[in-house]
N, C-alpha and C. Protein backbone atom coordinates (compact mmCIF):
# COMPACT_ATOMS: atom_id res chain seq x y z
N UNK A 1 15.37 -6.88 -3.72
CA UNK A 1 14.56 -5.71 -3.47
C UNK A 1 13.07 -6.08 -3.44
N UNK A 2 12.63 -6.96 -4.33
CA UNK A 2 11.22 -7.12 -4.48
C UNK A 2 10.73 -7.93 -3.62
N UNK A 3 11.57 -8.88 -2.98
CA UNK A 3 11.20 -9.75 -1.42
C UNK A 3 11.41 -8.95 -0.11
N UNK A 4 12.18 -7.97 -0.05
CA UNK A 4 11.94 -7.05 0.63
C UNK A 4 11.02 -6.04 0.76
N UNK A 5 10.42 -5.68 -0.68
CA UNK A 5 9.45 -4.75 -0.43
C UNK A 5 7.64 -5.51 0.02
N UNK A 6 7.80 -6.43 -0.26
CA UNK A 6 6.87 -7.14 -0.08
C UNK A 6 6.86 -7.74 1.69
N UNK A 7 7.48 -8.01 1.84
CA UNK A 7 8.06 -8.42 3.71
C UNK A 7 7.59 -7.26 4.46
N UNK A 8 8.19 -5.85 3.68
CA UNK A 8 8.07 -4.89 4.39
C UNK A 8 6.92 -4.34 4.95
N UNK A 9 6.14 -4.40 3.01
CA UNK A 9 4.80 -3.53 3.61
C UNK A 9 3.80 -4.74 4.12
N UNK A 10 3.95 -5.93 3.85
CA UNK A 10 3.15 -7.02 5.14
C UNK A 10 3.60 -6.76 6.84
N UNK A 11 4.19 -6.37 6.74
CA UNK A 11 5.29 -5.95 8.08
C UNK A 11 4.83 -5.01 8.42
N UNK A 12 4.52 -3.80 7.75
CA UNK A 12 3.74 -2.70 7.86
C UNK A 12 2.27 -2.38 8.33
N UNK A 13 1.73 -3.26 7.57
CA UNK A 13 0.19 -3.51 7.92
C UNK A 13 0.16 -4.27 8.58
N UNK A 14 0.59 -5.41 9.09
CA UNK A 14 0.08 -6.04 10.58
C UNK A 14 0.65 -5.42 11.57
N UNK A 15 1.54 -4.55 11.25
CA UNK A 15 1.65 -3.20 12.61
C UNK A 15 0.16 -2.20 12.85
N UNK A 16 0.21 -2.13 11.72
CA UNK A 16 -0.79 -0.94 11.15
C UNK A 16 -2.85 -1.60 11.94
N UNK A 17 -2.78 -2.72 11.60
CA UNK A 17 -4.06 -3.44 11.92
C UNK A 17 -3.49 -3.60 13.39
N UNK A 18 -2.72 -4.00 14.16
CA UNK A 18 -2.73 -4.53 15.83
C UNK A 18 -2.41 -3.21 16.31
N UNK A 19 -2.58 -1.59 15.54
CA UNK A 19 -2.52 -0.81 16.53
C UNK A 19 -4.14 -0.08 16.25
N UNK A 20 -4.67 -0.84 15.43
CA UNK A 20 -5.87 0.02 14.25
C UNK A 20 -6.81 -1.43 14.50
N UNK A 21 -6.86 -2.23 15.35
CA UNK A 21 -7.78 -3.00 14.70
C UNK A 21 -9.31 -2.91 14.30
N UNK A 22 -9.92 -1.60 14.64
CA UNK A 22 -11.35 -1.44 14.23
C UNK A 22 -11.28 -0.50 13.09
N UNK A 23 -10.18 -0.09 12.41
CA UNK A 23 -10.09 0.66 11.10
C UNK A 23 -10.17 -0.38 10.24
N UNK A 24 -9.12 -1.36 10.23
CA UNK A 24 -8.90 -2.39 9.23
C UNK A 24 -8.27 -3.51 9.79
N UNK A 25 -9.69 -4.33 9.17
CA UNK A 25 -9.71 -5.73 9.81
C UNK A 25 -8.37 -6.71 9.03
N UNK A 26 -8.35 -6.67 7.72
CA UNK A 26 -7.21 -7.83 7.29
C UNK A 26 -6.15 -7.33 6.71
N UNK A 27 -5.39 -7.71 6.08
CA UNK A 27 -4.16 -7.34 4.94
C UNK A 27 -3.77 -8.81 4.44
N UNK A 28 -3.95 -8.51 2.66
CA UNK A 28 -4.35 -9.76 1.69
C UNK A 28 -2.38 -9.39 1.35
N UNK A 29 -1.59 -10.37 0.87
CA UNK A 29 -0.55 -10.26 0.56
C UNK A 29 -0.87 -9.53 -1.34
N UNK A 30 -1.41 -10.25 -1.88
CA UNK A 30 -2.54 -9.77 -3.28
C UNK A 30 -4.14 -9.99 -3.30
N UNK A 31 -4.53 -9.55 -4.25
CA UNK A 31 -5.99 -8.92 -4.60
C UNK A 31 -6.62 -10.61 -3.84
N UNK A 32 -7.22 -10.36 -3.36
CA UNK A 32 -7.92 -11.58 -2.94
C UNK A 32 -9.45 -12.15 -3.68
N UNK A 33 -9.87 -13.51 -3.55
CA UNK A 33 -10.87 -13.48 -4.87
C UNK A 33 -12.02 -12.73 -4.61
N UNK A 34 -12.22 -12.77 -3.36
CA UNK A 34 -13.25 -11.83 -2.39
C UNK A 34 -12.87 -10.96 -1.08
N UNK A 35 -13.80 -9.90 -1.20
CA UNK A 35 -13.59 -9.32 -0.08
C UNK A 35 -14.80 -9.70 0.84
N UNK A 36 -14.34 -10.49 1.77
CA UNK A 36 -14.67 -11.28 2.90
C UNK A 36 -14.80 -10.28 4.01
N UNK A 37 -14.07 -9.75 4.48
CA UNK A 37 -13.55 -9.41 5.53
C UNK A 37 -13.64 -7.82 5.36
N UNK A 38 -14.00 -6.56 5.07
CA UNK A 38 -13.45 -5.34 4.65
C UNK A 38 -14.29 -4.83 5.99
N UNK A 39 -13.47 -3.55 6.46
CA UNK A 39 -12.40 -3.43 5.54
C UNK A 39 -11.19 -3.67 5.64
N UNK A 40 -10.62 -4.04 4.27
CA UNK A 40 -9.28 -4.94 4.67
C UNK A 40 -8.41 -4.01 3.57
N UNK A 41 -6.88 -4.34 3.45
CA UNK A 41 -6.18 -3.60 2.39
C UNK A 41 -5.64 -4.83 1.60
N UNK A 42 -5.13 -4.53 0.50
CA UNK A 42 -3.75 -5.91 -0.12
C UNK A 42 -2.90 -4.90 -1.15
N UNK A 43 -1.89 -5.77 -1.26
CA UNK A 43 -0.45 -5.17 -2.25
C UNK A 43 -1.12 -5.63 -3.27
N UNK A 44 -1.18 -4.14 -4.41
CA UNK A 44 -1.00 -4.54 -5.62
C UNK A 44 0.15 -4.02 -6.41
N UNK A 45 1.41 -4.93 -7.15
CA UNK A 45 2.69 -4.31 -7.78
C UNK A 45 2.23 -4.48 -8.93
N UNK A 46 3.22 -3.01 -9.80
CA UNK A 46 2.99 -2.89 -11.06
C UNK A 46 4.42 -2.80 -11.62
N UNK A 47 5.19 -3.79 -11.56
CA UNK A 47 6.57 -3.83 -12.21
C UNK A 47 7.36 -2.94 -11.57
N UNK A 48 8.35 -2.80 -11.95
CA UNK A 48 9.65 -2.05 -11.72
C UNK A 48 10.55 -1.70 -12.73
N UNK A 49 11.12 -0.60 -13.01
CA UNK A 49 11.98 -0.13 -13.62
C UNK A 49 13.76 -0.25 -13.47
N UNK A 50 14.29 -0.45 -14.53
CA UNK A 50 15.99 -0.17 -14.11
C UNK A 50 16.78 0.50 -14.95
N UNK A 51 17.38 1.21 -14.30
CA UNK A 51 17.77 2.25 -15.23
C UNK A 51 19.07 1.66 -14.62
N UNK A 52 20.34 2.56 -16.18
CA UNK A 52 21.63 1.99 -15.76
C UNK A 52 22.13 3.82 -16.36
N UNK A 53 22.89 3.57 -15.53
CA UNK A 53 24.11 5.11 -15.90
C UNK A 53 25.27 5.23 -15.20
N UNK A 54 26.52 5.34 -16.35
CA UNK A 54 27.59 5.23 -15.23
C UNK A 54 27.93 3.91 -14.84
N UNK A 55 27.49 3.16 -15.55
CA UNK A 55 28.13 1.93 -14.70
C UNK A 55 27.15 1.42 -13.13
N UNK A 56 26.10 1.94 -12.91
CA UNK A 56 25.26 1.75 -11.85
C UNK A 56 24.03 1.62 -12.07
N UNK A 57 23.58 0.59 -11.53
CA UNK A 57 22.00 0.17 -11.39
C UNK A 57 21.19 0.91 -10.57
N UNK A 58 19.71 0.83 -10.96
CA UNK A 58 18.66 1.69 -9.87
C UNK A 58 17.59 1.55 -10.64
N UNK A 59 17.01 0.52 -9.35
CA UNK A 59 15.57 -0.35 -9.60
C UNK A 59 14.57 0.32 -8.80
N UNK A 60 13.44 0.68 -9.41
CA UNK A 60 12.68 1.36 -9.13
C UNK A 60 11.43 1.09 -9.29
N UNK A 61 10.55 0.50 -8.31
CA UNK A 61 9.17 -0.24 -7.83
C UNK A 61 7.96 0.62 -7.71
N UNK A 62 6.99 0.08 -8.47
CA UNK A 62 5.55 0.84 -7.67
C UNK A 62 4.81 -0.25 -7.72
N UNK A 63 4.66 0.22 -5.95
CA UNK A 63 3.66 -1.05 -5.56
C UNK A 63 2.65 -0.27 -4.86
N UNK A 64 1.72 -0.69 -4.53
CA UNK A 64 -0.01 0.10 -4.66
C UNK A 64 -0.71 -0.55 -3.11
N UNK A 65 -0.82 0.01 -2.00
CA UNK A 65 -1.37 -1.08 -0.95
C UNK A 65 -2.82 -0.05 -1.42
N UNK A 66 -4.10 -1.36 -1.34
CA UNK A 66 -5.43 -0.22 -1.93
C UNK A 66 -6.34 -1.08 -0.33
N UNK A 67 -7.11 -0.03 0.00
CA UNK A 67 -7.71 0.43 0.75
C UNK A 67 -9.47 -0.25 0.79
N UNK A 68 -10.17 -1.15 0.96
CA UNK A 68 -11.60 -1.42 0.37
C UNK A 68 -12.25 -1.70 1.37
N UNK A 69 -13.23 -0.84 1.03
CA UNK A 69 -14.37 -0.65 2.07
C UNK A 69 -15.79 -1.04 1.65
N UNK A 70 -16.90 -1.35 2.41
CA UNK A 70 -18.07 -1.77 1.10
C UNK A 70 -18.75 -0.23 1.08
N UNK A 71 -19.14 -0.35 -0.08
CA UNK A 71 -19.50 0.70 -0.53
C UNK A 71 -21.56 0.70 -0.20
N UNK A 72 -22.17 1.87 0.95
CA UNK A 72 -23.53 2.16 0.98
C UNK A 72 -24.05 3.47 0.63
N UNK A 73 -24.86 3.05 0.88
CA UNK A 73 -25.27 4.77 1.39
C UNK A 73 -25.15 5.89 2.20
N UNK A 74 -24.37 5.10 3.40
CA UNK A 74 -24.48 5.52 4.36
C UNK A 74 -23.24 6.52 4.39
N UNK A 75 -23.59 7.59 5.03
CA UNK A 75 -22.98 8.74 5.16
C UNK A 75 -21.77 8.15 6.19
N UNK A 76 -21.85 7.51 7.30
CA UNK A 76 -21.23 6.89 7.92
C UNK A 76 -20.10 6.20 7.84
N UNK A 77 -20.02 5.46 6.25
CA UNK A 77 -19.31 4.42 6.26
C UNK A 77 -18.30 4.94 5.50
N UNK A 78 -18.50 5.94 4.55
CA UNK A 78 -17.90 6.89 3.51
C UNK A 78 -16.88 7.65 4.96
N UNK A 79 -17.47 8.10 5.72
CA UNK A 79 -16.42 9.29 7.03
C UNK A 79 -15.81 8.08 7.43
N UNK A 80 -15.84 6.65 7.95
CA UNK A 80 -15.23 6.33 8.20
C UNK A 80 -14.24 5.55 7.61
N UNK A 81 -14.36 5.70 5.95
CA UNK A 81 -13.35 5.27 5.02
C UNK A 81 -12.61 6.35 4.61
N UNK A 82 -12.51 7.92 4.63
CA UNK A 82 -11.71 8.87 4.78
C UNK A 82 -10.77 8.58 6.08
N UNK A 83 -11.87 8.09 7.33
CA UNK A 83 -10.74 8.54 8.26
C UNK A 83 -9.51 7.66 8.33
N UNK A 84 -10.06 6.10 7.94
CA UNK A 84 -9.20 5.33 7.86
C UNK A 84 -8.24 5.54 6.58
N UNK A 85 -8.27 6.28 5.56
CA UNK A 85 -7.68 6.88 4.63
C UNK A 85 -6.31 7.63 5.69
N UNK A 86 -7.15 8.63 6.25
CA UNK A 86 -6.14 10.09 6.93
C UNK A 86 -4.97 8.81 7.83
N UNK A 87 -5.65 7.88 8.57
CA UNK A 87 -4.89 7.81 9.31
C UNK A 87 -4.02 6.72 9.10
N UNK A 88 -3.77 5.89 7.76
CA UNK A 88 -2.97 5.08 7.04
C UNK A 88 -1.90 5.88 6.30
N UNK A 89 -2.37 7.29 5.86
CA UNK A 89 -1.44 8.20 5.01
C UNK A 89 -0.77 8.77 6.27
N UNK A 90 -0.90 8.85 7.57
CA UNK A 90 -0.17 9.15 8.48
C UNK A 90 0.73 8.13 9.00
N UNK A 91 0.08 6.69 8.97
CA UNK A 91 0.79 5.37 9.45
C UNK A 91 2.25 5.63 8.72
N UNK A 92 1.84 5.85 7.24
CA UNK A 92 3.17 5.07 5.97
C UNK A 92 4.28 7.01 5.92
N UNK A 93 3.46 7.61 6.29
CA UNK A 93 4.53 8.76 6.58
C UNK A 93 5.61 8.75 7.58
N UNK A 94 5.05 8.13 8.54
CA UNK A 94 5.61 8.03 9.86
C UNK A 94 6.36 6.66 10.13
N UNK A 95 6.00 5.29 9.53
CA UNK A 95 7.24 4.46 9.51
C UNK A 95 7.41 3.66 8.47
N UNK A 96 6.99 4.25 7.34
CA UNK A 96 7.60 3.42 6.01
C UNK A 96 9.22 3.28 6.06
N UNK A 97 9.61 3.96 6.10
CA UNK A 97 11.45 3.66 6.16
C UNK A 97 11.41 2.76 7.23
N UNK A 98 10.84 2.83 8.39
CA UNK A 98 11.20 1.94 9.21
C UNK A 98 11.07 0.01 8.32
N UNK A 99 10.03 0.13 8.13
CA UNK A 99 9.47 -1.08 7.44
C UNK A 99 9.70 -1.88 6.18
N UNK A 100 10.23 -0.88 5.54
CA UNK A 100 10.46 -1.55 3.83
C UNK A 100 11.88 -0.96 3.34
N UNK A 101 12.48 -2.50 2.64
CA UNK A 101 13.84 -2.14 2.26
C UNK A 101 14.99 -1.69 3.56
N UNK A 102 15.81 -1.13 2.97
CA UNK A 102 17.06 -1.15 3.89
C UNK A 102 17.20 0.54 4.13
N UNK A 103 18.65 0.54 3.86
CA UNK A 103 19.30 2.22 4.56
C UNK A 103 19.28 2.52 3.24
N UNK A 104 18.99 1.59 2.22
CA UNK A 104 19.58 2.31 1.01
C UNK A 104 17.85 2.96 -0.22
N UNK A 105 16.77 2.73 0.81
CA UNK A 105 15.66 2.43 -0.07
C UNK A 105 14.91 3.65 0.08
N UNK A 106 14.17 4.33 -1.52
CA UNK A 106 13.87 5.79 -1.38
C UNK A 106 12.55 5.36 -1.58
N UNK A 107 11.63 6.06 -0.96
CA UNK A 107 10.29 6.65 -0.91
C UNK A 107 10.18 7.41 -2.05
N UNK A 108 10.14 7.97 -3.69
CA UNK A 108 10.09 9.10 -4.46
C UNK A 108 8.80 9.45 -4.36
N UNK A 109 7.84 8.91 -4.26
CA UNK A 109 6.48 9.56 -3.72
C UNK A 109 5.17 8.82 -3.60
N UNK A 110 4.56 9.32 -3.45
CA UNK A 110 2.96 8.20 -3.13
C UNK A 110 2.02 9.16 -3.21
N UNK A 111 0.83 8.65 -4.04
CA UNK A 111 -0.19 8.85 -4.46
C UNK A 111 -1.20 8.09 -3.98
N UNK A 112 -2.44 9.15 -3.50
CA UNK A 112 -3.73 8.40 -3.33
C UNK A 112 -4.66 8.42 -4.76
N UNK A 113 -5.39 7.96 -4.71
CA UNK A 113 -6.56 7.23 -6.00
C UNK A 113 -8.20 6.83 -5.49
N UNK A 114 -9.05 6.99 -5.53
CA UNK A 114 -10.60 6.36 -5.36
C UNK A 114 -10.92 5.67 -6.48
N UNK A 115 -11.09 4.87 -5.75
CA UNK A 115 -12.11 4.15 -7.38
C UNK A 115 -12.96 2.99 -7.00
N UNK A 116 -13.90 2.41 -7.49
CA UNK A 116 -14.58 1.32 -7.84
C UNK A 116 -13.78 -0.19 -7.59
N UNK A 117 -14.13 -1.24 -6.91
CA UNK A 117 -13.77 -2.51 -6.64
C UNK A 117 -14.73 -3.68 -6.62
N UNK A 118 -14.28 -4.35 -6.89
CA UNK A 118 -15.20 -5.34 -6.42
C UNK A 118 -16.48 -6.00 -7.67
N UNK A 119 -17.08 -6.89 -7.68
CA UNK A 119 -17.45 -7.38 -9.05
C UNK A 119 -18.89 -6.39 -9.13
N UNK A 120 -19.23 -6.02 -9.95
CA UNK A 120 -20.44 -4.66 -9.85
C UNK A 120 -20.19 -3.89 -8.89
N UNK A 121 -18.79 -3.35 -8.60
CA UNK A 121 -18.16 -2.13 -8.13
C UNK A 121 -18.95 -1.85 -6.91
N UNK A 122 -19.57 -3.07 -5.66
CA UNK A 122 -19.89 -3.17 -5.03
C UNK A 122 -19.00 -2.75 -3.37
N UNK A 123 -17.85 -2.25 -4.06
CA UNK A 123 -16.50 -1.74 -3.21
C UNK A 123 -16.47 -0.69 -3.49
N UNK A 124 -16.01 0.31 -2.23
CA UNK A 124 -14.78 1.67 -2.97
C UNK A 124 -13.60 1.07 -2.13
N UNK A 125 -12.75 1.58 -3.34
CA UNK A 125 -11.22 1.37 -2.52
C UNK A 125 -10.36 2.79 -2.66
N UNK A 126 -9.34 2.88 -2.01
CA UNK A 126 -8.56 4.04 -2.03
C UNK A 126 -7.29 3.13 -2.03
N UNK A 127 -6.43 3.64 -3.37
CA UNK A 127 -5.04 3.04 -3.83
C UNK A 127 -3.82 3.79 -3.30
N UNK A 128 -3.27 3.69 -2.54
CA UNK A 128 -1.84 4.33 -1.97
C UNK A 128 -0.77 3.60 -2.87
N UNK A 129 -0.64 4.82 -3.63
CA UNK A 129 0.88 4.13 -5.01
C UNK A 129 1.65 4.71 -4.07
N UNK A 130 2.72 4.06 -3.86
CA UNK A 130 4.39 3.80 -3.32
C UNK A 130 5.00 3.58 -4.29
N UNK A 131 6.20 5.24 -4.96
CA UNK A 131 7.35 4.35 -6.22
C UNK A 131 8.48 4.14 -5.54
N UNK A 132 9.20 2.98 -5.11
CA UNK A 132 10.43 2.61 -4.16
C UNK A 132 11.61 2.63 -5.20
N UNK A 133 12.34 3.34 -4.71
CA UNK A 133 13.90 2.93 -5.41
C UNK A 133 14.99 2.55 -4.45
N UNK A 134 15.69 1.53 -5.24
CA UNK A 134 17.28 1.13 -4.62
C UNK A 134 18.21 2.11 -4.88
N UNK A 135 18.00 3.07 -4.41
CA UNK A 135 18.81 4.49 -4.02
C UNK A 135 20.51 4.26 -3.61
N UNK A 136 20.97 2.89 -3.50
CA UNK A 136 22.64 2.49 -3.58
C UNK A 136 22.56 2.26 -5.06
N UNK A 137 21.79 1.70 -5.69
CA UNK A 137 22.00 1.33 -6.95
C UNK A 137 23.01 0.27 -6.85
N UNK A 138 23.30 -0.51 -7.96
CA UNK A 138 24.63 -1.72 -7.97
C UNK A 138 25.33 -1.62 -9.35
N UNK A 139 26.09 -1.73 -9.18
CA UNK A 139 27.43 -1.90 -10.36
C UNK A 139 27.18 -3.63 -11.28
């Protein structure tokens, strides 16, 4: 599951950038030491859960693709880090199933986040939490 979810949403975003390439220039597999390039996105995972009942497994992932833009003054750069916001929360609505995991893999929900990045928070980023579950579960 966890080499799949990772395949997927890289799979995702270089769809996402070759149909977007002036929204977002890169996609980091993880946090990269710098942001070089923004704006760019990367996977950040925060473990996974497994629950057992019944005799059945069900592993359950949150992984975080975050969003970083440099952060000015400019009224400009802020509208165009919403829009690229609107239109990534439309990307992962529209073909996350296509992209990550199998027939058996649930979306339970996703959350956006703003916050501070970068070393003297010289970034804003916007965090898209994804919690994935193996919705066959295994014995």
């Amino acid at each position: 599951m966890r080499a799949d979810i990772t395949s997927g949403m890289s799979s995702m975003m270089a769809a996402y950038i070759a149909a977007n390439p002036s929204l977002v220039t890169r996609h980091y597999p993880t946090m990269p030491e710098s942001f070089d390039q923004v704006p760019c996105t990367y996977m950040d995972r925060h473990g996974e859960t497994v629950a057992f009942s019944m005799g059945v497994r069900v592993r359950t992932a949150r992984v975080d693709i975050v969003l970083v833009s440099r952060l000015t003054e400019s009224g400009e750069t802020s509208v165009l880090h919403d829009q690229t916001v609107d239109s990534l929360l439309e990307w992962f609505s529209q073909v996350a199933y296509s992209h990550v995991g199998g027939s058996s893999t649930v979306f339970d929900e996703m959350t956006l986040t703003d916050e501070p990045a970068g070393p003297a928070s010289q970034f804003f980023a916007t965090r898209f939490g994804f919690v994935i579950s193996d919705g066959a579960g295994r014995t």
